[in-house]
PDB file of N, CA and C in Angstrom:
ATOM      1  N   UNK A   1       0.226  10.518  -7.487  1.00  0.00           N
ATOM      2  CA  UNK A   1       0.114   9.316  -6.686  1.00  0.00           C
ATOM      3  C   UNK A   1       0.571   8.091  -7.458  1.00  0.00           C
ATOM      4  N   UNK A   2       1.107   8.481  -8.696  1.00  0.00           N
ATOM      5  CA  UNK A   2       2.286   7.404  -9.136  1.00  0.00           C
ATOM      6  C   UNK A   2       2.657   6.071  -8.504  1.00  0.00           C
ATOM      7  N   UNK A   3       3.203   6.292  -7.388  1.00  0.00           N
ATOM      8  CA  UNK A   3       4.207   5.147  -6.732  1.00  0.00           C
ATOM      9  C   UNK A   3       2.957   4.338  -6.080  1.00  0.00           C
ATOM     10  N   UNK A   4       1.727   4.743  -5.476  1.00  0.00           N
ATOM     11  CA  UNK A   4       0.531   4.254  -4.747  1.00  0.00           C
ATOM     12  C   UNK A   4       0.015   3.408  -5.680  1.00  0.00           C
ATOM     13  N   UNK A   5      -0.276   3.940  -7.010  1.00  0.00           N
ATOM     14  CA  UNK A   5      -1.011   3.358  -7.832  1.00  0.00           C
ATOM     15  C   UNK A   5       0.008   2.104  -8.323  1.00  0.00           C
ATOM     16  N   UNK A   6       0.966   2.149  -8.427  1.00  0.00           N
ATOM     17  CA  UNK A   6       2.157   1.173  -8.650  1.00  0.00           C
ATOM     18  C   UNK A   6       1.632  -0.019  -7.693  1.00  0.00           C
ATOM     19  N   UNK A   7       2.178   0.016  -6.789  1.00  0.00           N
ATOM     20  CA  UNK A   7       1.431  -0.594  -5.490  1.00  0.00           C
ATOM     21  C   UNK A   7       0.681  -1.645  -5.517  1.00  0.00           C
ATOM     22  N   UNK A   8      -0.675  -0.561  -5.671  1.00  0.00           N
ATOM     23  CA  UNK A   8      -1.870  -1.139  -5.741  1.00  0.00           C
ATOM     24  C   UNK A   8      -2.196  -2.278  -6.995  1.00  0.00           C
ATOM     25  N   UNK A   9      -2.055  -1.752  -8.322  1.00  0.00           N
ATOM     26  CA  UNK A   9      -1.838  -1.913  -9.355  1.00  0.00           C
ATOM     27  C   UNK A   9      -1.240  -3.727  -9.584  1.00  0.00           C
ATOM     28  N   UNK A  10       0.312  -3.453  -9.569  1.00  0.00           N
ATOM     29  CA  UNK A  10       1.299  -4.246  -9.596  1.00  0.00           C
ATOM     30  C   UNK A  10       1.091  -5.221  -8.880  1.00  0.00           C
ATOM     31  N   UNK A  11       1.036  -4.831  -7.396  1.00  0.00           N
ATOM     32  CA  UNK A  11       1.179  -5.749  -6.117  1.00  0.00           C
ATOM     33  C   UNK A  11       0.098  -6.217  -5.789  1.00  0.00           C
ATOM     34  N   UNK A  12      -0.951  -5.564  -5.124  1.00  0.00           N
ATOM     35  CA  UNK A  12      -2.620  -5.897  -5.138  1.00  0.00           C
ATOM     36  C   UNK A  12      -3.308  -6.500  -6.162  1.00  0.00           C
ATOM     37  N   UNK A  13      -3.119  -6.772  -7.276  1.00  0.00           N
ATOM     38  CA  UNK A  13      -3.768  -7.560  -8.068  1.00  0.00           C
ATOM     39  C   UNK A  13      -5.248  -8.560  -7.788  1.00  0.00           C
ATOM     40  N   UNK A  14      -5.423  -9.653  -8.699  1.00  0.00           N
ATOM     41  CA  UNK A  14      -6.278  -9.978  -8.141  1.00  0.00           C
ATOM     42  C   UNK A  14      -5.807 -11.665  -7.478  1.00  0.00           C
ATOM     43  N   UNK A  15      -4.416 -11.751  -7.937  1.00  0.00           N
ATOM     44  CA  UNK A  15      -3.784 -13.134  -7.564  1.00  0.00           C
ATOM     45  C   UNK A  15      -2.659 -12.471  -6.242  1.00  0.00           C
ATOM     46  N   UNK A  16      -2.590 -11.246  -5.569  1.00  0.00           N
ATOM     47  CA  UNK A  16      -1.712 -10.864  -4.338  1.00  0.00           C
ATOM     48  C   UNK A  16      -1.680 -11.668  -3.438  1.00  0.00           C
ATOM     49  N   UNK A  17      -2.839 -12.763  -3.287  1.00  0.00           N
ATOM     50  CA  UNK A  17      -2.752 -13.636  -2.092  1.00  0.00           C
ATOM     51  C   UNK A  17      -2.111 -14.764  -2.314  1.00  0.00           C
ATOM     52  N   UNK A  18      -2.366 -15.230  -3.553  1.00  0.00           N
ATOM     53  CA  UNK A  18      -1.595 -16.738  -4.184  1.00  0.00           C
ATOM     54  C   UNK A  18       0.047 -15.863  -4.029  1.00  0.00           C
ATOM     55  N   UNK A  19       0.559 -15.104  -4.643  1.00  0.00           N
ATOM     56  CA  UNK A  19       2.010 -14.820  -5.149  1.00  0.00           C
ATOM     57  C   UNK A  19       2.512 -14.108  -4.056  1.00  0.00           C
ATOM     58  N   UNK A  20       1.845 -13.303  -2.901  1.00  0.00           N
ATOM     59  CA  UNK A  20       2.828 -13.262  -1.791  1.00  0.00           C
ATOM     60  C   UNK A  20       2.436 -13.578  -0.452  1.00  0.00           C
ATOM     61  N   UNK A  21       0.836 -14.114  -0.504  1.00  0.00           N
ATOM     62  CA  UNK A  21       0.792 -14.750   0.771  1.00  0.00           C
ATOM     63  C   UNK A  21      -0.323 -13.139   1.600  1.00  0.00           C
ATOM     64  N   UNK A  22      -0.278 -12.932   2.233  1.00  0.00           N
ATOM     65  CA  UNK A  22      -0.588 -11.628   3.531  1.00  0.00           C
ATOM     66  C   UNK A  22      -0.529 -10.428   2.463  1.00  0.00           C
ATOM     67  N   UNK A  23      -1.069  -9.678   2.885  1.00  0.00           N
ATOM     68  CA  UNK A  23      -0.661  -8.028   2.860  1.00  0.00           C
ATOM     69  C   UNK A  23       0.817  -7.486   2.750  1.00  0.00           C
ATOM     70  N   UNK A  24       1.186  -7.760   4.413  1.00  0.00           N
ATOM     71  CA  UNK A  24       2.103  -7.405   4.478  1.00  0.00           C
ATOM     72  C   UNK A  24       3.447  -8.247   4.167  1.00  0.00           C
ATOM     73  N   UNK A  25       3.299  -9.580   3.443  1.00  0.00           N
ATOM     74  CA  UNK A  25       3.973 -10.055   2.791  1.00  0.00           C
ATOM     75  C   UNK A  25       4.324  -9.591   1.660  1.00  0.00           C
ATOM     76  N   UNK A  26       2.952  -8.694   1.045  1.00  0.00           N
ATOM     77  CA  UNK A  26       3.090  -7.961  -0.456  1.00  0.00           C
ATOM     78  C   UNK A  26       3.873  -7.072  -0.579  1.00  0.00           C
ATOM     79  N   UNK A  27       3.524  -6.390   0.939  1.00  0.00           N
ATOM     80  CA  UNK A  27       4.001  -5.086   1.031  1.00  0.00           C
ATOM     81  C   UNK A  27       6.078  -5.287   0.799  1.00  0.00           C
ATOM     82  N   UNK A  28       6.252  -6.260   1.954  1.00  0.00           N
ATOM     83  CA  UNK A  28       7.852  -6.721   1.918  1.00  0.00           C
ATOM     84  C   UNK A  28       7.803  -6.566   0.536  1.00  0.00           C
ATOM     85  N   UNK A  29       7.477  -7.756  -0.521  1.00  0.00           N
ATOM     86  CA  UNK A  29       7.990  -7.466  -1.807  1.00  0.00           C
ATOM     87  C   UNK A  29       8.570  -6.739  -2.363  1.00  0.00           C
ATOM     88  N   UNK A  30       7.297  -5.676  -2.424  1.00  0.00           N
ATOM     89  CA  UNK A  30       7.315  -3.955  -2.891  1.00  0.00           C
ATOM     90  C   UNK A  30       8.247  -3.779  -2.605  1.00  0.00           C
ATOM     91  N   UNK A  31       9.092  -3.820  -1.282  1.00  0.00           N
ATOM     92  CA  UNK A  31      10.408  -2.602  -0.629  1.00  0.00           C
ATOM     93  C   UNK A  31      11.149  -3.434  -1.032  1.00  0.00           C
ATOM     94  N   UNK A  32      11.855  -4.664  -1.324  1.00  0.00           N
ATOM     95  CA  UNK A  32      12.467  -4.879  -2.050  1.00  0.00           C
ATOM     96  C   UNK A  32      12.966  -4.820  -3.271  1.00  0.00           C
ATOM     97  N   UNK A  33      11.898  -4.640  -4.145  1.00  0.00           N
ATOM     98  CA  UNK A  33      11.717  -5.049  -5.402  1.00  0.00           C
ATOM     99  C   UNK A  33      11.586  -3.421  -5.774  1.00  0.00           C
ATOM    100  N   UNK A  34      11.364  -2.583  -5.122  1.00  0.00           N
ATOM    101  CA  UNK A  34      10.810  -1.327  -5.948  1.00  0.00           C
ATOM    102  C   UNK A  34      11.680  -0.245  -4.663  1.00  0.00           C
ATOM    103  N   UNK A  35      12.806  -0.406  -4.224  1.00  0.00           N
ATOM    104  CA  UNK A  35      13.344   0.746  -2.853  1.00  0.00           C
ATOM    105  C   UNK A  35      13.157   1.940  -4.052  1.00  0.00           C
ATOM    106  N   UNK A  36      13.048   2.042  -4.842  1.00  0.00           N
ATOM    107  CA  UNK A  36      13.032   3.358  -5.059  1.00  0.00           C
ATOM    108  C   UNK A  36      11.684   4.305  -5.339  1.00  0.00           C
ATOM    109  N   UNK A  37      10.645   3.643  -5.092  1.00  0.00           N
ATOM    110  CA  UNK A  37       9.190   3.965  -5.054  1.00  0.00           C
ATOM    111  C   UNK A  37       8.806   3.936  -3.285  1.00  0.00           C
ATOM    112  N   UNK A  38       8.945   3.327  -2.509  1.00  0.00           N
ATOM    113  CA  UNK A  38       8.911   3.364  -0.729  1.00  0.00           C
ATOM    114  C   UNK A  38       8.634   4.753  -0.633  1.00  0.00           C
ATOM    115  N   UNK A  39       9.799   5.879  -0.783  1.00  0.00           N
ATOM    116  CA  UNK A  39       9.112   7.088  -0.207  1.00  0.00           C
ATOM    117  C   UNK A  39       8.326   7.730  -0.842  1.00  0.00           C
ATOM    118  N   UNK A  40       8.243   7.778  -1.719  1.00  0.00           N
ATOM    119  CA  UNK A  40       7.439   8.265  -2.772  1.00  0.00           C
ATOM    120  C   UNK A  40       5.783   7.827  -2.340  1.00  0.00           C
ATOM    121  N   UNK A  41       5.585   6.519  -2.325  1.00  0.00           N
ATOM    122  CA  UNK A  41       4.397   5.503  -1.868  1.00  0.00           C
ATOM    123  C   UNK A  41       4.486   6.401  -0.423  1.00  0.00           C
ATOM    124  N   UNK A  42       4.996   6.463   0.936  1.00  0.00           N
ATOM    125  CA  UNK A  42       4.384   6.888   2.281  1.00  0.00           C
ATOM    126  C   UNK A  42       4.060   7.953   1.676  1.00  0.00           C
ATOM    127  N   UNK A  43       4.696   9.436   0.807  1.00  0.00           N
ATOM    128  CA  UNK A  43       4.088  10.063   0.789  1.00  0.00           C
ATOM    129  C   UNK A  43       2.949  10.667  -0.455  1.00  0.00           C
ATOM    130  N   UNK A  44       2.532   9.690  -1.084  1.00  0.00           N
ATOM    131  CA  UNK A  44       1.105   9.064  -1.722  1.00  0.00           C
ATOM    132  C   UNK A  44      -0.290   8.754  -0.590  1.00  0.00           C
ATOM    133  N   UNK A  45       0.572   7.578   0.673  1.00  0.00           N
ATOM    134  CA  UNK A  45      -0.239   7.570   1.501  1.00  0.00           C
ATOM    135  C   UNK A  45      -0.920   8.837   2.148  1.00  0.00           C
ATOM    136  N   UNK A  46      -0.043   9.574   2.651  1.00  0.00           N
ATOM    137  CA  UNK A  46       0.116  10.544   3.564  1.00  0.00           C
ATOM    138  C   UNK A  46      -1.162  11.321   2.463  1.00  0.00           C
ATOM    139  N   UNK A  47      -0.798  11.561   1.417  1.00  0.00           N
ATOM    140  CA  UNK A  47      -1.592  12.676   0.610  1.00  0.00           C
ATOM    141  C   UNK A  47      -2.769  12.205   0.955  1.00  0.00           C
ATOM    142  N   UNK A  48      -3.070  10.750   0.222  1.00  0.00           N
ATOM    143  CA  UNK A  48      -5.012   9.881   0.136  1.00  0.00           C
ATOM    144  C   UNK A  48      -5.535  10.132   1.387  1.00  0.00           C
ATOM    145  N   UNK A  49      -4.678   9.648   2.350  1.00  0.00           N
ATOM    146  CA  UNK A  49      -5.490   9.857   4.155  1.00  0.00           C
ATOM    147  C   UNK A  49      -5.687  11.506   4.402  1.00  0.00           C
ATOM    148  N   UNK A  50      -5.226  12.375   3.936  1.00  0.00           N
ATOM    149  CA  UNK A  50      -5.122  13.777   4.238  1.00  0.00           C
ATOM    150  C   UNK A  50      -6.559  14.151   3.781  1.00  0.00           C
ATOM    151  N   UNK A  51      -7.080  13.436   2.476  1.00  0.00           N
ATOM    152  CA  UNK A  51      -8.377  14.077   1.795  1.00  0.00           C
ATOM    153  C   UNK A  51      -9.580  13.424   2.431  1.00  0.00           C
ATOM    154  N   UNK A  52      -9.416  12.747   3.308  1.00  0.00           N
ATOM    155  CA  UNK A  52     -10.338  12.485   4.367  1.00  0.00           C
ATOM    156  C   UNK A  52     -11.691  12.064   3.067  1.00  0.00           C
ATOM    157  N   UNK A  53     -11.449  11.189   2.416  1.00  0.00           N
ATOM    158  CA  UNK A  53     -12.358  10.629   1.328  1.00  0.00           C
ATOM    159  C   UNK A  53     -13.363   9.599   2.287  1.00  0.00           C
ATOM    160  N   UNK A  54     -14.538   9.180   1.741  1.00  0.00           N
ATOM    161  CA  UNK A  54     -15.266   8.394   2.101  1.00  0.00           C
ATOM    162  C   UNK A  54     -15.177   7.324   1.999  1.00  0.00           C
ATOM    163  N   UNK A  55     -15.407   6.291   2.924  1.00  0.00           N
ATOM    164  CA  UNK A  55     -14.715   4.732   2.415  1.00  0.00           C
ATOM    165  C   UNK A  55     -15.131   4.385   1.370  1.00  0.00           C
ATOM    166  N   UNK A  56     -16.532   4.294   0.724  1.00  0.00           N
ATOM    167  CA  UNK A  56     -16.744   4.056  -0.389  1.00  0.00           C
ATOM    168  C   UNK A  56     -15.681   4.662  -1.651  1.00  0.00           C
ATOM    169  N   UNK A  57     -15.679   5.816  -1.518  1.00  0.00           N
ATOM    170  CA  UNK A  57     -14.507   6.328  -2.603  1.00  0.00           C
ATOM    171  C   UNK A  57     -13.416   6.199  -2.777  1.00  0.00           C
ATOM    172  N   UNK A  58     -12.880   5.725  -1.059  1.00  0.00           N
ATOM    173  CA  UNK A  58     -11.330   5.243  -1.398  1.00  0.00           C
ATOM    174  C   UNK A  58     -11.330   4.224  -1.797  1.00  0.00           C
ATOM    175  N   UNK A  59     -12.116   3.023  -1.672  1.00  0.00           N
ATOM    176  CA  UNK A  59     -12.475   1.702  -1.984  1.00  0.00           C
ATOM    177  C   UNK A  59     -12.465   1.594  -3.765  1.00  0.00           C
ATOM    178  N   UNK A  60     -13.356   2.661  -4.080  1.00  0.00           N
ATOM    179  CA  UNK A  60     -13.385   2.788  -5.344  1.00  0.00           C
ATOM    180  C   UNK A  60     -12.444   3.280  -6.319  1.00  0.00           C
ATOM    181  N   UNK A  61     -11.384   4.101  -5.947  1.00  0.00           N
ATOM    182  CA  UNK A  61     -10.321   4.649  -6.348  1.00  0.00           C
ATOM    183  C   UNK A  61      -9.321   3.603  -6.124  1.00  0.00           C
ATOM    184  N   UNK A  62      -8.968   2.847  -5.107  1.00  0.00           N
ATOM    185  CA  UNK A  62      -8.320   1.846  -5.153  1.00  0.00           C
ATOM    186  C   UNK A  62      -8.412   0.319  -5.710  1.00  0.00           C
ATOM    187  N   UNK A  63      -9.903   0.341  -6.043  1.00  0.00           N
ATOM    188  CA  UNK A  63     -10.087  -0.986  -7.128  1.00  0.00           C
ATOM    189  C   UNK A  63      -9.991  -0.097  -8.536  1.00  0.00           C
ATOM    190  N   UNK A  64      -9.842   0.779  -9.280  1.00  0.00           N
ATOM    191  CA  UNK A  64      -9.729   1.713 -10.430  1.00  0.00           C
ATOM    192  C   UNK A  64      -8.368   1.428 -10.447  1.00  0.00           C
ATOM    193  N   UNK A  65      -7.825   1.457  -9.628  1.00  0.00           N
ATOM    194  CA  UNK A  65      -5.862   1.161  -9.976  1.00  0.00           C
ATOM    195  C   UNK A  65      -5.200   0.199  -9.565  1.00  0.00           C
ATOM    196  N   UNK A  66      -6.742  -1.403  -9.682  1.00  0.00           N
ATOM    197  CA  UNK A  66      -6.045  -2.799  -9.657  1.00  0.00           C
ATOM    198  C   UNK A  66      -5.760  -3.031  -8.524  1.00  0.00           C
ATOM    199  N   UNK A  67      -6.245  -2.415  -7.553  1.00  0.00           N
ATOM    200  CA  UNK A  67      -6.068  -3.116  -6.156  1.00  0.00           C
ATOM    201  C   UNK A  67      -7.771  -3.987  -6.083  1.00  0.00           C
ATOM    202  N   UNK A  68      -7.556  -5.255  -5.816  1.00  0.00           N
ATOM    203  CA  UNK A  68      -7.925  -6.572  -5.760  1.00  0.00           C
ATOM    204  C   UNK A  68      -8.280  -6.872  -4.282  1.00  0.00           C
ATOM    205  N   UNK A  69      -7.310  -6.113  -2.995  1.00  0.00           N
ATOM    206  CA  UNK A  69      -7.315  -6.242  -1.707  1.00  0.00           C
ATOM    207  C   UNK A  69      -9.218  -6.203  -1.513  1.00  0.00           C
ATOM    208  N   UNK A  70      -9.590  -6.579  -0.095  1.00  0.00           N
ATOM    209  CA  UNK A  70     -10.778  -6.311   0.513  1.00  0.00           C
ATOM    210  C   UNK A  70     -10.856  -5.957   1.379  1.00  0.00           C
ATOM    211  N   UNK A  71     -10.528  -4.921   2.192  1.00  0.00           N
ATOM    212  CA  UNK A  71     -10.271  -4.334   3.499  1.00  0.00           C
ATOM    213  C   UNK A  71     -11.525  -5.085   4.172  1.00  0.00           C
ATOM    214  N   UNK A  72     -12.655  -5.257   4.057  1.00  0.00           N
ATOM    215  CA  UNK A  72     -13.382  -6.297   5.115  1.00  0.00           C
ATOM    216  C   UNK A  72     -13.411  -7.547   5.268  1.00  0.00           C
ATOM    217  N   UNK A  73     -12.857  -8.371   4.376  1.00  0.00           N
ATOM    218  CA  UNK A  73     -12.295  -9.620   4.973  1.00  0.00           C
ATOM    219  C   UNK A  73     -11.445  -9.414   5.773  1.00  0.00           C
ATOM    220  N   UNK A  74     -10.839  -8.518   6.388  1.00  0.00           N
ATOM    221  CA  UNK A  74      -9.688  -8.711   7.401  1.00  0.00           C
ATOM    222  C   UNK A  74     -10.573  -8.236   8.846  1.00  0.00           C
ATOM    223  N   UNK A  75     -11.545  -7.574   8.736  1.00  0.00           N
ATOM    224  CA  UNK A  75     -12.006  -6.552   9.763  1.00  0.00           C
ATOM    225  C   UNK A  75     -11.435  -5.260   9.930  1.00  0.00           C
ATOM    226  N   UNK A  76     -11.359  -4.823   8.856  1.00  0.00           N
ATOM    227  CA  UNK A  76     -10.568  -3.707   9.049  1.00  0.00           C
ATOM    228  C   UNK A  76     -10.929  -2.836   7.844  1.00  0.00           C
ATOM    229  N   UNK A  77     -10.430  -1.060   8.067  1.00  0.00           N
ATOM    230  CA  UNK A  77     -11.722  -0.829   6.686  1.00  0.00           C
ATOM    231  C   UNK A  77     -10.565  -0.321   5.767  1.00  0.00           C
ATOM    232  N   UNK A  78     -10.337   0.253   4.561  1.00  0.00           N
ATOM    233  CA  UNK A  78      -8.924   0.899   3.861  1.00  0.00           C
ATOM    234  C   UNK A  78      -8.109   1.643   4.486  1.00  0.00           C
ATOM    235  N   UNK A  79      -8.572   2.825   4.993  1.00  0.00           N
ATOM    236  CA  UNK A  79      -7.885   3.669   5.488  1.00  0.00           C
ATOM    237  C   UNK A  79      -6.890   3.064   7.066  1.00  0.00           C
ATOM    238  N   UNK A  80      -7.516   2.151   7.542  1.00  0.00           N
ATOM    239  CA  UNK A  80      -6.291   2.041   8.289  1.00  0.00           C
ATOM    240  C   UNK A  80      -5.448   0.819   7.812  1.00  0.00           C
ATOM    241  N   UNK A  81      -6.405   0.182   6.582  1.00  0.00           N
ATOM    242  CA  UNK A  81      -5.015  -0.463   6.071  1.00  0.00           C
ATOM    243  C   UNK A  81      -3.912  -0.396   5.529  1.00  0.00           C
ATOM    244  N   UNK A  82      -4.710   0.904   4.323  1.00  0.00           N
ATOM    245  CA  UNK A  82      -3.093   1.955   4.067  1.00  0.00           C
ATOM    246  C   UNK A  82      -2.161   2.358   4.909  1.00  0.00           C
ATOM    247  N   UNK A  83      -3.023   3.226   6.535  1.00  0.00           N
ATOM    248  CA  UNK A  83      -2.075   3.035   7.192  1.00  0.00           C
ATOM    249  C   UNK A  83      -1.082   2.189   7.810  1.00  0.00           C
ATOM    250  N   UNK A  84      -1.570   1.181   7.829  1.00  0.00           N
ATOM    251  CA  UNK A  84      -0.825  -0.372   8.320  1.00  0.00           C
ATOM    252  C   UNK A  84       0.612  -0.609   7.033  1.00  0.00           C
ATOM    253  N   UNK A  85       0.062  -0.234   5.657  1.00  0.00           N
ATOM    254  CA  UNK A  85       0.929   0.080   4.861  1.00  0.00           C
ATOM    255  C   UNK A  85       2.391   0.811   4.917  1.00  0.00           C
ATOM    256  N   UNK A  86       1.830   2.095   4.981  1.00  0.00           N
ATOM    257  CA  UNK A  86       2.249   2.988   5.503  1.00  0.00           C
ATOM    258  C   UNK A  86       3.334   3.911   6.315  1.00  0.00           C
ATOM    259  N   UNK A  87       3.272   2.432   7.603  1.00  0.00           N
ATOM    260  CA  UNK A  87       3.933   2.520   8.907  1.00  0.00           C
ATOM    261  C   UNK A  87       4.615   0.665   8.667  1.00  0.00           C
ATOM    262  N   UNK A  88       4.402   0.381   7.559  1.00  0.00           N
ATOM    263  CA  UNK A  88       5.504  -0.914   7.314  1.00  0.00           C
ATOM    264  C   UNK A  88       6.529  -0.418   6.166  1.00  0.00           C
ATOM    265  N   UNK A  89       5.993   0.757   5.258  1.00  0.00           N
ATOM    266  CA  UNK A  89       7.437   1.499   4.462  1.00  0.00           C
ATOM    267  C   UNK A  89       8.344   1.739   4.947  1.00  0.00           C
ATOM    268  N   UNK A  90       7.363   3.008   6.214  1.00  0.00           N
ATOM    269  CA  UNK A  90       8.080   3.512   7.240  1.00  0.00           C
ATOM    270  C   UNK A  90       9.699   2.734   8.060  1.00  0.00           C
ATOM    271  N   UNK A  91       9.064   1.415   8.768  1.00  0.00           N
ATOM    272  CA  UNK A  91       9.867   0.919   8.914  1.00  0.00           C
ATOM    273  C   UNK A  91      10.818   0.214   8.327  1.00  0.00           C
ATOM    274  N   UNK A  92      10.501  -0.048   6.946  1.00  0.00           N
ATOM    275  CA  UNK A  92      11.428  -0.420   6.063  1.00  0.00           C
ATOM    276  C   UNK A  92      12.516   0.652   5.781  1.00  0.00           C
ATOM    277  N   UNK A  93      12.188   2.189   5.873  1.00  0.00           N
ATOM    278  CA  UNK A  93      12.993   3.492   5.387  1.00  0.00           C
ATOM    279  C   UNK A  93      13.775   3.568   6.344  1.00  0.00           C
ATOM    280  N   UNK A  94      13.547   3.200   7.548  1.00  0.00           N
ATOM    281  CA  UNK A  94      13.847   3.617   9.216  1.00  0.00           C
ATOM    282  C   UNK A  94      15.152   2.517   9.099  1.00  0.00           C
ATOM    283  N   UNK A  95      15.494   1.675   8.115  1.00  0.00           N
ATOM    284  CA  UNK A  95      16.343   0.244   8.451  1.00  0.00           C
ATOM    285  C   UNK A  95      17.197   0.519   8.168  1.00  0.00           C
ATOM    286  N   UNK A  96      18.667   0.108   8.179  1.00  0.00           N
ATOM    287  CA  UNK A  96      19.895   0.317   7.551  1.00  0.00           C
ATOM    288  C   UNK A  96      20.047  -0.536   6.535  1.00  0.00           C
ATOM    289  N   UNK A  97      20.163   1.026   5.414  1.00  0.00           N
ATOM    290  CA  UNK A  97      20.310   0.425   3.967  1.00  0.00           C
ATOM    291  C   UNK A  97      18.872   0.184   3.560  1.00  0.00           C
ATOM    292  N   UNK A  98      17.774   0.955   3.772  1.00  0.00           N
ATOM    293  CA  UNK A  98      16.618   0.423   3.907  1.00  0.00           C
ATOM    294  C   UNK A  98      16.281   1.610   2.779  1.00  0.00           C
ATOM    295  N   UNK A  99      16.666   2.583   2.624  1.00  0.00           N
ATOM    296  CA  UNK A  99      16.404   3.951   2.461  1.00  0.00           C
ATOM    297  C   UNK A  99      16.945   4.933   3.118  1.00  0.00           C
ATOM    298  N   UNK A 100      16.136   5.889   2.461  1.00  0.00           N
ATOM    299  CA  UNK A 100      16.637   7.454   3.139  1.00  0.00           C
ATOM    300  C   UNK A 100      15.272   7.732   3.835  1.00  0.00           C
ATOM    301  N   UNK A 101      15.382   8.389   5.194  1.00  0.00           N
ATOM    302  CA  UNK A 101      13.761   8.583   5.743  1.00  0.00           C
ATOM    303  C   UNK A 101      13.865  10.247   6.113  1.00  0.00           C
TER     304      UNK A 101
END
């Protein structure tokens, strides 16, 4: 889970809101800045959501690798924020010149 932890790590920090604004402002970054981690990262996602972990544990596994995010300040809990993640790679892979999907 390499490219996830990259991600999280790198991008999620604890200053992600000062330096890109939104989530999914971060997320843009990432696919710019890193196209060669994108598929790698959906399928990181794909793996974490598969193990059907407990929110507490994904919460906890994802502050362990510098993710800073709070899935309840938004109303929303991790797992569908990864997915929200996820399905914004997605469409980044889906783009021309975006990637390979």
């Amino acid at each position: 889970m390499k490219a996830l932890e990259y991600l999280m790590g790198a991008y999620f920090h604890q200053d992600y809101d000062i330096d890109g604004g939104t989530s999914a402002d971060t997320v843009a970054s990432f696919t710019r800045e890193r196209t060669e981690l994108v598929r790698s990262c959906v399928d990181d996602i794909e793996t974490l959501l598969s193990q059907s972990l407990p929110e507490g544990e994904l919460r906890a596994m994802l502050h362990a690798w510098g993710c800073d995010y709070v899935a309840g300040d938004h109303d929303q809990d991790y797992r569908d924020w990864l997915r929200e993640i996820r399905d914004q790679l997605d469409e980044h892979l889906g783009q021309p010149g975006g990637g390979s999907a």
